[in-house]
Protein backbone atom coordinates (compact mmCIF):
# COMPACT_ATOMS: atom_id res chain seq x y z
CA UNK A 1 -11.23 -64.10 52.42
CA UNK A 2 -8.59 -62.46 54.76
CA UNK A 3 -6.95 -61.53 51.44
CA UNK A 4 -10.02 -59.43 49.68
CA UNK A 5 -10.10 -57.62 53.60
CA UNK A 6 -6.67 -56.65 53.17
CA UNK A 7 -7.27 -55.36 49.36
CA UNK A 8 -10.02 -53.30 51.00
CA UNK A 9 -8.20 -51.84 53.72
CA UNK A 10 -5.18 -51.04 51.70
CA UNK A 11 -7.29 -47.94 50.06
CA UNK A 12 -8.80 -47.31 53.44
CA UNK A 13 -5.18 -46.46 54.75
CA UNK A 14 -4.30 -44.75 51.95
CA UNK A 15 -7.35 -42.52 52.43
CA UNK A 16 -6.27 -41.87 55.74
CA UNK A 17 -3.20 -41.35 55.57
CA UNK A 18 -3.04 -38.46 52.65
CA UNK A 19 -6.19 -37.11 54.99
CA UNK A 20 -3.74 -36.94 57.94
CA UNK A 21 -1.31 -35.64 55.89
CA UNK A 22 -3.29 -32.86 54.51
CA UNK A 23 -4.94 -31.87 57.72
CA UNK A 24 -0.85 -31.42 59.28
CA UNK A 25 -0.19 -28.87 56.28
CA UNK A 26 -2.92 -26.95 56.93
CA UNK A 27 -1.83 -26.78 60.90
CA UNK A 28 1.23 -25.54 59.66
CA UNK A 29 0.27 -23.16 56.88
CA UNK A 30 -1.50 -21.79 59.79
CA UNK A 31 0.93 -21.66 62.29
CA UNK A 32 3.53 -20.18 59.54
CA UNK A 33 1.11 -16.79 59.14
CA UNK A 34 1.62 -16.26 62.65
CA UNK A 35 2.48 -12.49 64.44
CA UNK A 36 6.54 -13.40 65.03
CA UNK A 37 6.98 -14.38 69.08
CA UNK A 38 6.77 -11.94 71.47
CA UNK A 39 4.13 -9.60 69.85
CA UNK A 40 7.14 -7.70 67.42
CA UNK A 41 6.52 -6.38 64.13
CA UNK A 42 8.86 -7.74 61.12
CA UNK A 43 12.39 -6.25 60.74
CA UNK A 44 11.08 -4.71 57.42
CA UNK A 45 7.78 -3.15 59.00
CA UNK A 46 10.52 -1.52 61.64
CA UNK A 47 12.63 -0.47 58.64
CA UNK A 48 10.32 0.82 56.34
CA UNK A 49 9.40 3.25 59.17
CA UNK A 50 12.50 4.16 60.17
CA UNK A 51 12.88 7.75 58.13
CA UNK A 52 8.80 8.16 58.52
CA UNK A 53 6.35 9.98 61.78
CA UNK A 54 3.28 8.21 62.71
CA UNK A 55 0.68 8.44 60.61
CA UNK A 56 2.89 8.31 57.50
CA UNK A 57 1.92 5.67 54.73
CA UNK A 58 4.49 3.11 54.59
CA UNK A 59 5.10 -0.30 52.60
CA UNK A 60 7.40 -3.53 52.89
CA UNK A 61 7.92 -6.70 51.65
CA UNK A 62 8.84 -10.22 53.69
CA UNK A 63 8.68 -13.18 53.74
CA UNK A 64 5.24 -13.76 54.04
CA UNK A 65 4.41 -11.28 51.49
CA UNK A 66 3.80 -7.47 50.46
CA UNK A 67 1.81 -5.06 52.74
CA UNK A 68 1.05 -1.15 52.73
CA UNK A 69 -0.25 0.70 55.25
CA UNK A 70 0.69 3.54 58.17
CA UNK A 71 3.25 4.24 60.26
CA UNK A 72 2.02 3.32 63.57
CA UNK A 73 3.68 3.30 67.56
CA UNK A 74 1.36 1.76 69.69
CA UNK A 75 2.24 2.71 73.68
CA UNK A 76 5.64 1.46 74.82
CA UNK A 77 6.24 0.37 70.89
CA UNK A 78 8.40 0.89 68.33
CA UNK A 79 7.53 2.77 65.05
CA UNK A 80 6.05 -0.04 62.42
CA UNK A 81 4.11 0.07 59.16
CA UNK A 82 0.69 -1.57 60.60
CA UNK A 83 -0.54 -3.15 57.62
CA UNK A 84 -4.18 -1.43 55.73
CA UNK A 85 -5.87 -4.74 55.83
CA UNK A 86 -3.87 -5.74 59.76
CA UNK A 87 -6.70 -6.89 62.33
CA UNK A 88 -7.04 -4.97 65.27
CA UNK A 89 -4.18 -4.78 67.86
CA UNK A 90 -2.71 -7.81 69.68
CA UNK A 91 -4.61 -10.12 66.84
CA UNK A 92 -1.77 -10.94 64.17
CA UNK A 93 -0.90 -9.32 61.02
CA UNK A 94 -2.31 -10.29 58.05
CA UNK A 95 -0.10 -9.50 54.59
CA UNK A 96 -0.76 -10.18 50.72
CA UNK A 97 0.95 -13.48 49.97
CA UNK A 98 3.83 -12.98 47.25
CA UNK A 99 3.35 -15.08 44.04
């Protein structure tokens, strides 16, 4: 008897422990399409504005993908491309994931 509750269990942990698994990649997918620290856009958003004014259309490519959008300088800011499809100030930037 204590054997057959073992051969039960076995798949029971297994279950759990790929669901654990999965569930940590997500958290870190996640956390890996996160604004860089401190609220600063990507070197290559800084870059790709650097010979542009504000209001200029702009594009880069990083390591979390490719983006196009405007030169933008928010108060007290340096002069970035702000991504087209970028959610409102102070919420993250959101890029196109490179294949």
């Amino acid at each position: 008897m204590i054997v057959s509750n073992r051969r039960v269990l076995r798949p029971f942990h297994l279950v759990a422990l790929v669901l654990s698994l999965s569930a940590a990649a997500c958290t870190a997918q996640q956390q890996s399409r996160q604004p860089p620290r401190g609220g600063q856009p990507p070197a290559e958003a800084l870059t790709a504005c650097k010979t542009l004014q504000q209001g200029d259309a702009c594009s880069f490519s990083g390591d979390r993908g490719s983006a196009s959008g405007t030169c933008e300088a928010p108060e007290g800011r340096p002069l970035a491309c702000r991504p087209a499809n970028a959610p409102q100030a102070g919420a993250g930037m959101t890029t196109t994931p490179s294949p």
